[in-house]
N, C-alpha and C. Protein backbone atom coordinates (compact mmCIF):
# COMPACT_ATOMS: atom_id res chain seq x y z
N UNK A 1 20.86 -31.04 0.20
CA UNK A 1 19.57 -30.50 0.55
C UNK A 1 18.55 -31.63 0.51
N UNK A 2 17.44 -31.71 1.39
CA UNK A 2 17.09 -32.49 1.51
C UNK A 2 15.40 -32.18 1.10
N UNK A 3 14.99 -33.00 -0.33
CA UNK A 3 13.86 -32.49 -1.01
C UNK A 3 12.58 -33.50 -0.30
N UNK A 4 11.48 -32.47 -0.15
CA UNK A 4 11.06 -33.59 0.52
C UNK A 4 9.95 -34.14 -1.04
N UNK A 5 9.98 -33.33 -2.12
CA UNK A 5 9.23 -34.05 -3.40
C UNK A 5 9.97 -35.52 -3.91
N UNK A 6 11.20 -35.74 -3.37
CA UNK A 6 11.93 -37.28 -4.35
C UNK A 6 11.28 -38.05 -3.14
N UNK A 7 10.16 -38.05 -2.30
CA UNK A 7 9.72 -39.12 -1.84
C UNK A 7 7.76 -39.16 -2.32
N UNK A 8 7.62 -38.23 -3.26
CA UNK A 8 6.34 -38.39 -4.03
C UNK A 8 6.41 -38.87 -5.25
N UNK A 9 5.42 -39.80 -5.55
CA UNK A 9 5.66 -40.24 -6.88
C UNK A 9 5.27 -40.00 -7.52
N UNK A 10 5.38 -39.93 -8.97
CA UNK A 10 5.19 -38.81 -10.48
C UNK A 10 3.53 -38.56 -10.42
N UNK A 11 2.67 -39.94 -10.01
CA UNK A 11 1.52 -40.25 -10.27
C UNK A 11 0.59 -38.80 -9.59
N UNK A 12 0.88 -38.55 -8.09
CA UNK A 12 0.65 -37.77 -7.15
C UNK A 12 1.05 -36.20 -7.11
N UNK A 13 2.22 -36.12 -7.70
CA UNK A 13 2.47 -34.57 -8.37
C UNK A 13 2.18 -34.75 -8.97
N UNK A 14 1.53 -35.08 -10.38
CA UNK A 14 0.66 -34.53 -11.58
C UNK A 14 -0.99 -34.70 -11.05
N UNK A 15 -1.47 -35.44 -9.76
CA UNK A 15 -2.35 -34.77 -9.13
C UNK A 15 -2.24 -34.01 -8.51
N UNK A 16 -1.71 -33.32 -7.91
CA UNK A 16 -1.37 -32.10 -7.45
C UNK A 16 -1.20 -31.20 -7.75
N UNK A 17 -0.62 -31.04 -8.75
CA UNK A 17 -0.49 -30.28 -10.11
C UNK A 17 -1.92 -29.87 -10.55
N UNK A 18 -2.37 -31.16 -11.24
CA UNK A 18 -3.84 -30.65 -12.04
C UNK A 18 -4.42 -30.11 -10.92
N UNK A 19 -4.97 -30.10 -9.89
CA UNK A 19 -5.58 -29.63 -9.34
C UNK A 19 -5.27 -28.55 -8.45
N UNK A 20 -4.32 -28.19 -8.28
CA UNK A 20 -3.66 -27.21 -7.79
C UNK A 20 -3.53 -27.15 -5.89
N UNK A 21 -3.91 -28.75 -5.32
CA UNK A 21 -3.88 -29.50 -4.55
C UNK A 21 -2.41 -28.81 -3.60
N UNK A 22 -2.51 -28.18 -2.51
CA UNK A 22 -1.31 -27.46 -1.46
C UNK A 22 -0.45 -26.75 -1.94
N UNK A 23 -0.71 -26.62 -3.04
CA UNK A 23 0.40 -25.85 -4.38
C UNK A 23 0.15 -24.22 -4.88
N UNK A 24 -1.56 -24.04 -4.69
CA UNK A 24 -2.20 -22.93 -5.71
C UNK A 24 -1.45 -21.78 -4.91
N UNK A 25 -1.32 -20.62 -5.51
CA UNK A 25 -0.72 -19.33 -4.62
C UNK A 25 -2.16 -19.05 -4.04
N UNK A 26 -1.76 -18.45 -2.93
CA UNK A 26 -2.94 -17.53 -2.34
C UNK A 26 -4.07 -16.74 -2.90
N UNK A 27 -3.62 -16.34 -4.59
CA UNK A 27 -4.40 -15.46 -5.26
C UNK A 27 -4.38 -14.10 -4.78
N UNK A 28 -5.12 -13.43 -5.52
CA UNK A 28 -5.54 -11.66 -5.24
C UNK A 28 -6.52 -11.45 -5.17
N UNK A 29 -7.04 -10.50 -4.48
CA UNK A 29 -7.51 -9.69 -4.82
C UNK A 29 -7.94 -8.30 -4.35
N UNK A 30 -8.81 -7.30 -5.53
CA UNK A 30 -8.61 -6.18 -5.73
C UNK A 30 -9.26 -5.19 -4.54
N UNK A 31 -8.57 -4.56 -3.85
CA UNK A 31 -9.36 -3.62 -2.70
C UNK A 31 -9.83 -2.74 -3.34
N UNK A 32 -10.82 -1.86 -3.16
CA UNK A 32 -11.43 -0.45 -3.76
C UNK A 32 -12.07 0.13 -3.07
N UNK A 33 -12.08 1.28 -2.94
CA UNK A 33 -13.56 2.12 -1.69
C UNK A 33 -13.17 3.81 -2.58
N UNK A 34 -14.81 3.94 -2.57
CA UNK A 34 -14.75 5.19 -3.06
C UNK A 34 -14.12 6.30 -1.64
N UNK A 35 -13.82 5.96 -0.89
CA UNK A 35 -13.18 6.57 0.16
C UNK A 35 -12.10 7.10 0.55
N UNK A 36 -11.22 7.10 -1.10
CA UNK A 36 -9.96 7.28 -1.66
C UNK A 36 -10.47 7.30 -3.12
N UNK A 37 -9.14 8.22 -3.28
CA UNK A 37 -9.09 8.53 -5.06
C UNK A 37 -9.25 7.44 -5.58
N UNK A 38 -9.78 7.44 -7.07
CA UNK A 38 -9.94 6.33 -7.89
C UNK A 38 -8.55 6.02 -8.58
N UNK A 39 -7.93 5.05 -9.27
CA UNK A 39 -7.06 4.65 -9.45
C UNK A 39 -7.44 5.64 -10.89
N UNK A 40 -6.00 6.41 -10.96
CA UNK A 40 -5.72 7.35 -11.87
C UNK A 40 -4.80 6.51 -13.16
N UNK A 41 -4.64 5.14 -13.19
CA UNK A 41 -4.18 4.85 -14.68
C UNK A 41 -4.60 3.28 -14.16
N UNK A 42 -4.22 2.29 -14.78
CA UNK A 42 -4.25 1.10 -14.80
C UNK A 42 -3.69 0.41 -13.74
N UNK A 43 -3.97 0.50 -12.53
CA UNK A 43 -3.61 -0.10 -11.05
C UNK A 43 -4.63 0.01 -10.28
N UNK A 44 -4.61 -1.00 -8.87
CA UNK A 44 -5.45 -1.27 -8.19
C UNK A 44 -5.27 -0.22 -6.95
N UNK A 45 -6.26 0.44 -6.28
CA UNK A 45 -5.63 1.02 -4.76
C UNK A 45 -5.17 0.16 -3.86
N UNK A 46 -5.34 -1.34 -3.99
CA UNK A 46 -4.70 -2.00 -3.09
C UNK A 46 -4.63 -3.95 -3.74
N UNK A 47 -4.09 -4.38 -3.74
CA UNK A 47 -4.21 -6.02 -3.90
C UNK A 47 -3.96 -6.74 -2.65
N UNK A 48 -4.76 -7.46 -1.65
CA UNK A 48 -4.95 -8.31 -1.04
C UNK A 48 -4.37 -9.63 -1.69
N UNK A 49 -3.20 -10.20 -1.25
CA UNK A 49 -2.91 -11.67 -0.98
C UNK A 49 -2.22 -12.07 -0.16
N UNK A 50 -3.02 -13.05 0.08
CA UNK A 50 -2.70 -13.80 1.33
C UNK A 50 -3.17 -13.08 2.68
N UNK A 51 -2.21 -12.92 3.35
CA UNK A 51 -2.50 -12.03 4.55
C UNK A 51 -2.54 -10.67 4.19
N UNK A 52 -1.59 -10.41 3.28
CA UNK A 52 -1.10 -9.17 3.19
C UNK A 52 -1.72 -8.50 2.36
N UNK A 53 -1.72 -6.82 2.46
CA UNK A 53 -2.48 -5.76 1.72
C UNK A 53 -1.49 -4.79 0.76
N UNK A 54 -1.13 -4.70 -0.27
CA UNK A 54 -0.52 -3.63 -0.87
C UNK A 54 -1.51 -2.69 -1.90
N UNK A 55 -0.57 -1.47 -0.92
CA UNK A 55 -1.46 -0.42 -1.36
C UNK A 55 -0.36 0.24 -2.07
N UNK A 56 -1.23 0.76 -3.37
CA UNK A 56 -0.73 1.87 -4.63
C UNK A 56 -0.41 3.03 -3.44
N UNK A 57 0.56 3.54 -4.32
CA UNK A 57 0.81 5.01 -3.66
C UNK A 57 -0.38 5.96 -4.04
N UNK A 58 -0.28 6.65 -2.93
CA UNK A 58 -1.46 7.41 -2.96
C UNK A 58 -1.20 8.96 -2.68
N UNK A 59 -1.78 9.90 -3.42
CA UNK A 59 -1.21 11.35 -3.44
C UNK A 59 -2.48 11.99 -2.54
N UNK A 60 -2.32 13.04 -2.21
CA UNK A 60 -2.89 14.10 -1.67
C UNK A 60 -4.53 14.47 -2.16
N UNK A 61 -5.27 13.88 -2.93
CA UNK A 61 -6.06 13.81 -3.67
C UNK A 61 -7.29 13.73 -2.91
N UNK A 62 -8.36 14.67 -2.35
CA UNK A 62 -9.70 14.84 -2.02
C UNK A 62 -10.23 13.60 -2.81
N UNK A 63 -10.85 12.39 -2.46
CA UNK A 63 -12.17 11.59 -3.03
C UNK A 63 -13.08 12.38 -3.41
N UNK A 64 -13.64 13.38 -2.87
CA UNK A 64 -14.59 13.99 -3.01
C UNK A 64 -14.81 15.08 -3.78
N UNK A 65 -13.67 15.93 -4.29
CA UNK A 65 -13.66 16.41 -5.35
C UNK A 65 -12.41 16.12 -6.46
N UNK A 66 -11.64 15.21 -6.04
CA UNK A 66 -10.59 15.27 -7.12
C UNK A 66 -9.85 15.80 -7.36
N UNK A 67 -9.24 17.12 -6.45
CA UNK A 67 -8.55 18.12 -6.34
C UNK A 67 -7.82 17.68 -5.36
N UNK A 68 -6.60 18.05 -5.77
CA UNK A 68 -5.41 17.95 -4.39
C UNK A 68 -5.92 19.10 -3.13
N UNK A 69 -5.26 18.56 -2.05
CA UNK A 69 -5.85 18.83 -1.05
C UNK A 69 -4.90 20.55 -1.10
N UNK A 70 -5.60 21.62 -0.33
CA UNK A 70 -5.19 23.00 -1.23
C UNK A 70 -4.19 23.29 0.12
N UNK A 71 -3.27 23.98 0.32
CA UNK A 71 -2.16 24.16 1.31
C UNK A 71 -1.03 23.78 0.99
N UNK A 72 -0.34 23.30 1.82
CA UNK A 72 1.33 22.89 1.35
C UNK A 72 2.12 21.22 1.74
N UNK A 73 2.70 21.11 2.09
CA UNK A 73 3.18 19.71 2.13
C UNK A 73 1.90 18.80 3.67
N UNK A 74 1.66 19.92 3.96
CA UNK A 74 1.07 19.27 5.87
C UNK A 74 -0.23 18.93 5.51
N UNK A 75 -0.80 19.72 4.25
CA UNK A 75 -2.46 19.53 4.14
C UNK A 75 -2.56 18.34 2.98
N UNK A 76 -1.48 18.12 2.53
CA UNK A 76 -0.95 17.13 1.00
C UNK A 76 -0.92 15.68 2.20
N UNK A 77 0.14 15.29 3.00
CA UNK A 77 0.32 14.63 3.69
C UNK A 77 -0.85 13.64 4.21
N UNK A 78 -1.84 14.59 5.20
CA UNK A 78 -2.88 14.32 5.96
C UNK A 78 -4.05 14.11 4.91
N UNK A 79 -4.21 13.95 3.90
CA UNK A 79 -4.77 13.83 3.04
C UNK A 79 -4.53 12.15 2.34
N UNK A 80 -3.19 12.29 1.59
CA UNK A 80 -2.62 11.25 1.48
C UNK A 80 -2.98 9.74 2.84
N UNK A 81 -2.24 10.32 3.88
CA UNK A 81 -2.81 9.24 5.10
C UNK A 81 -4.63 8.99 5.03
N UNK A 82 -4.60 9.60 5.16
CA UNK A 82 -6.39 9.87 5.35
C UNK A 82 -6.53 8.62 3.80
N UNK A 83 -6.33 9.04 2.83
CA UNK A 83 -6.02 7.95 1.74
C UNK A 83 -6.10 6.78 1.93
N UNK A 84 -5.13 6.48 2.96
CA UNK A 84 -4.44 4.89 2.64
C UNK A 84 -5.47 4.32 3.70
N UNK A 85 -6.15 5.25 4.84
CA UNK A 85 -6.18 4.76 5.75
C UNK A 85 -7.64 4.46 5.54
N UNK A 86 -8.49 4.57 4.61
CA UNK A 86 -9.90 4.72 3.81
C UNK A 86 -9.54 3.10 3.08
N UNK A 87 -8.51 3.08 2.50
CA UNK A 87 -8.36 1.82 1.62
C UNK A 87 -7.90 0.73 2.35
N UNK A 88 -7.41 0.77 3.63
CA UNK A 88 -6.92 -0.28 4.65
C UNK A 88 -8.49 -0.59 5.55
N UNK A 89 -9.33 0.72 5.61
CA UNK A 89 -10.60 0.26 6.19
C UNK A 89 -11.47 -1.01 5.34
N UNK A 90 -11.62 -0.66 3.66
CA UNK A 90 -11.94 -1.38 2.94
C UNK A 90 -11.95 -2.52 3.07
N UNK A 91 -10.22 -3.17 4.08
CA UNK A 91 -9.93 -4.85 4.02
C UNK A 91 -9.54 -4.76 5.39
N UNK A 92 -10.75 -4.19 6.61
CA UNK A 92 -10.99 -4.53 7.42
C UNK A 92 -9.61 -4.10 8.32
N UNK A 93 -8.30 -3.57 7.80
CA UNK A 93 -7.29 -3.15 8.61
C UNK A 93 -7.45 -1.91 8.81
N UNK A 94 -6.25 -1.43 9.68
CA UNK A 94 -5.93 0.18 9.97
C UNK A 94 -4.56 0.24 9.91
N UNK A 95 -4.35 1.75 9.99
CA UNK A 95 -2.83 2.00 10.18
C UNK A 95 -2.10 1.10 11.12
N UNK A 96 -2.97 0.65 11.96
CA UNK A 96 -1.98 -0.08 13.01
C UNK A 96 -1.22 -1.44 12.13
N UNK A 97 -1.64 -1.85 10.97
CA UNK A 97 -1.08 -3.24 10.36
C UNK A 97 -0.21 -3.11 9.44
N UNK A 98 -0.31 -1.58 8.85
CA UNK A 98 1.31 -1.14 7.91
C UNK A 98 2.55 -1.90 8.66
N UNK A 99 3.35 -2.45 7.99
CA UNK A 99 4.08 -2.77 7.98
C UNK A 99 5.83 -1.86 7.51
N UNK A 100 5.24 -1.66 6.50
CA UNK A 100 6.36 -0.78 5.92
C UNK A 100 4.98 -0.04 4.87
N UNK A 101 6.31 1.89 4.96
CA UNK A 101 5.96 2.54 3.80
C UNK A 101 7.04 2.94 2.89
N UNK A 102 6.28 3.25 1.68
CA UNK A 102 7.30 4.07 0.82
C UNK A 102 7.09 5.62 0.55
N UNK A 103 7.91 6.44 0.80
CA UNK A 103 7.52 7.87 1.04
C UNK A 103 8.16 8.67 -0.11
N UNK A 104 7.39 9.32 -1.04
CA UNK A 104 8.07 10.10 -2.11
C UNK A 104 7.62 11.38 -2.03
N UNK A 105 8.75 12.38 -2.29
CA UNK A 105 8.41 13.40 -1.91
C UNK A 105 8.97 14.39 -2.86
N UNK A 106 8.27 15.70 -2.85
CA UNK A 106 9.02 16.46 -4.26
C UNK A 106 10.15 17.12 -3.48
N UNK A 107 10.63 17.48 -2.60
CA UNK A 107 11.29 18.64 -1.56
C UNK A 107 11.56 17.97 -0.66
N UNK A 108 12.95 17.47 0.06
CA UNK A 108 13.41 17.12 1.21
C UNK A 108 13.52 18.19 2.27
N UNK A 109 13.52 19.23 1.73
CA UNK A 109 13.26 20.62 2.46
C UNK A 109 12.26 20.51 3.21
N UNK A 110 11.13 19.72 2.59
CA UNK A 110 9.33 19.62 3.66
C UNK A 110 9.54 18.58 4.75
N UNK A 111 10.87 17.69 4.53
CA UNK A 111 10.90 16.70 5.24
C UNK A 111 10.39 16.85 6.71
N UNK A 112 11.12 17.59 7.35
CA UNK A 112 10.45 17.59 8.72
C UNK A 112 9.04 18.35 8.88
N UNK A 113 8.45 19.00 8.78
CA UNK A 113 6.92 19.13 7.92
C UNK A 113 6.28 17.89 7.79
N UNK A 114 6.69 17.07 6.63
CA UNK A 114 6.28 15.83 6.65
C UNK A 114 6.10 15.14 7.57
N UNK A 115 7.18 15.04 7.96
CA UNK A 115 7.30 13.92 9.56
C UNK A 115 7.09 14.15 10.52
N UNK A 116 6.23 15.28 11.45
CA UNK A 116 5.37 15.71 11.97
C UNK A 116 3.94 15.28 11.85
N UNK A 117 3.41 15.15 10.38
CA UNK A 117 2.07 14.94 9.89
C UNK A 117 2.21 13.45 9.91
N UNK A 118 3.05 12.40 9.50
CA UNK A 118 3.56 10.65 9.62
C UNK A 118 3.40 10.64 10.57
N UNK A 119 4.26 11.00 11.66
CA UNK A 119 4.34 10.30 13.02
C UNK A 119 2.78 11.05 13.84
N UNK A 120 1.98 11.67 13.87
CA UNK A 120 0.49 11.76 14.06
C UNK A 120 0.08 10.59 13.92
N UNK A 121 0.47 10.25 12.63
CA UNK A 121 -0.76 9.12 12.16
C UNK A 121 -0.20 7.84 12.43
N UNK A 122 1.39 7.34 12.88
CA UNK A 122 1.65 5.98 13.41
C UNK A 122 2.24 6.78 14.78
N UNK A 123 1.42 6.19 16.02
CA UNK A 123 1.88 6.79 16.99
C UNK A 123 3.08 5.87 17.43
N UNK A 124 2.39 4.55 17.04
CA UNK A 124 2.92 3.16 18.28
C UNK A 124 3.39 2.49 17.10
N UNK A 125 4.93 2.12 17.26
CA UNK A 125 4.77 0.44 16.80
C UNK A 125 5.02 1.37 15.58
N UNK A 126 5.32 2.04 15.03
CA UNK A 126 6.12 2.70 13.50
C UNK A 126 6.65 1.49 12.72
N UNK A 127 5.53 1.99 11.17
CA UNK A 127 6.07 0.78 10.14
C UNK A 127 7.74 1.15 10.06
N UNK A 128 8.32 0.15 8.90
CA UNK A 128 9.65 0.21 8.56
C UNK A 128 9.24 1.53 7.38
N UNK A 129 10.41 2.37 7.32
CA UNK A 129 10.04 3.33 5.78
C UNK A 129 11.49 3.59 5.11
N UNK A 130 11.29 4.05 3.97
CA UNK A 130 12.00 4.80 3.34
C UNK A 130 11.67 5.78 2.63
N UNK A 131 12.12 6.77 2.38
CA UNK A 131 11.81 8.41 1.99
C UNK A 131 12.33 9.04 1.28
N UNK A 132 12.23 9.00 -0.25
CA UNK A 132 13.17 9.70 -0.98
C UNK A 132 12.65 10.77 -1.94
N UNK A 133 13.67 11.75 -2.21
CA UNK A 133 13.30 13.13 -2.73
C UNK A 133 13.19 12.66 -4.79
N UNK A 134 11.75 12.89 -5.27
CA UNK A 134 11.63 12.42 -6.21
C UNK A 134 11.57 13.72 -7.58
N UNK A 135 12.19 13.62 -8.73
CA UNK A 135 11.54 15.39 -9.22
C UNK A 135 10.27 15.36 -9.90
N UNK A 136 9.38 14.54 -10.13
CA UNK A 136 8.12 14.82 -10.29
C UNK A 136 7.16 13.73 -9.75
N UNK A 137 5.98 14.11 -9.37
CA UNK A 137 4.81 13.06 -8.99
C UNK A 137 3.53 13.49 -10.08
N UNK A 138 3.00 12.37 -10.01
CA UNK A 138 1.49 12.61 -10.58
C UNK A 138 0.93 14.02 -10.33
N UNK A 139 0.31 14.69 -11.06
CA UNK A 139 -0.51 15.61 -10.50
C UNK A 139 -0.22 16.66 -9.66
N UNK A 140 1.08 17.17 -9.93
CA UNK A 140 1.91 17.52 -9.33
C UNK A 140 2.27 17.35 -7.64
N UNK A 141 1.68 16.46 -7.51
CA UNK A 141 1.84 16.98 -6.09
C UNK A 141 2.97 16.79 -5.24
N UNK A 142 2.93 17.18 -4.10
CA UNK A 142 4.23 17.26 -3.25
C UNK A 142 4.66 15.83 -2.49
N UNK A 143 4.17 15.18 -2.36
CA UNK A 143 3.88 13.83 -1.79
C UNK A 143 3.25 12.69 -1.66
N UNK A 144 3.70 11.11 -1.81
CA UNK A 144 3.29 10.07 -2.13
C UNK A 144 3.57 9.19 -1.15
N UNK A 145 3.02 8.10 -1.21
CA UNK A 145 2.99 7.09 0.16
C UNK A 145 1.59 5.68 -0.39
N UNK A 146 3.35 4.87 -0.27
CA UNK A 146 2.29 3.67 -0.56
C UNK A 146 2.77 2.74 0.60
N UNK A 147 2.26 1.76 0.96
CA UNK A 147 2.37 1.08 2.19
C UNK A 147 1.58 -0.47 1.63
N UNK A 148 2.46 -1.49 2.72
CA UNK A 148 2.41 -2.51 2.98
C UNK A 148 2.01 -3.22 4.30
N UNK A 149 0.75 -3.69 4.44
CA UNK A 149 0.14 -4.15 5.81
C UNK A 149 -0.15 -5.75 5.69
N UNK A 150 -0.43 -6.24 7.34
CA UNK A 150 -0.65 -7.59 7.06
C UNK A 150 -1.05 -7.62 8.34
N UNK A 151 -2.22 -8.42 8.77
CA UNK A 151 -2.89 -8.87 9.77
C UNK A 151 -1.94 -9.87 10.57
C-alpha cells in the first residue's frame, strides 16, 4: 500500500496535527426548528456534518400541541413526514435530499397504509429504506422515521 504520509516529515505532521491543518473532521452541528417536536430525551432533531443531515427519528407528534396526531397509522405517518420535512427546511433541504430512511413501525399489518402516505411524500427519486415491525415506540405511537439527507 502505498502511504502517501512516509513522504512527510515528523516536523510537518506535528504541524498538522497541532493545528488541525487538512486533518480536522468536518464537525457538527445541531439542527432545531420549533417546526417539529422538541427533542423528547437527550438528542438532537438533526446533526449537520459535513454535507450531510441526520435526522432523529421522529414520531407522529403535533409541534403545536404535543399530542400525537389523533387517527390511525395514515394521520401518525403524515404527521411524522410533515416532521422531518420542518427539520430538513431548518438546513435549507427538502425531502428531495433524503437519502435513505429508517421506518419503525408498531403493526406490519398498517404496512400498506403506511406506504401509501411515504410514497405521497417521495414521489421521484425514492430514498433507500428499511422498515421494520418494532413492539414498542415512544409515546406510544404507531410509527417512526428517521432519515438521512445530503445536498
Amino acid at each position: 500500500m502505498n502511504c502517501p504520509w512516509k513522504k512527510i516529515s515528523f516536523g510537518i505532521l506535528l504541524c498538522m496535527l497541532a493545528t488541525g491543518c487538512a486533518m480536522a473532521p468536518a464537525g457538527k452541528e445541531v439542527i432545531a426548528t420549533k417546526g417539529a417536536p422538541e427533542a423528547i430525551g437527550p438528542y438532537s432533531q438533526a446533526i449537520k456534518a459535513g454535507q450531510a443531515l441526520y435526522l432523529s427519528g421522529q414520531l407522529g407528534i403535533d409541534p403545536k400541541t404535543g399530542q400525537l396526531a389523533g387517527g390511525g397509522i395514515e394521520e401518525q405517518a403524515r404527521q411524522v413526514l410533515d416532521n422531518l420535512k420542518a427539520v430538513l427546511a431548518a438546513n435549507g433541504m427538502t425531502l428531495d435530499d433524503v437519502v435513505a430512511t429508517t421506518v419503525y413501525v408498531k403493526d406490519l399489518n398498517d404496512f400498506a397504509r403506511l406506504n401509501t402516505v411515504y410514497a405521497s411524500y417521495f414521489q421521484h427519486k425514492p430514498p433507500a429504506r428499511a422498515t421494520v415491525q418494532v413492539a414498542r415506540l415512544p409515546k406510544d405511537a404507531l410509527v417512526e422515521i428517521s432519515a438521512t439527507a445530503t445536498k
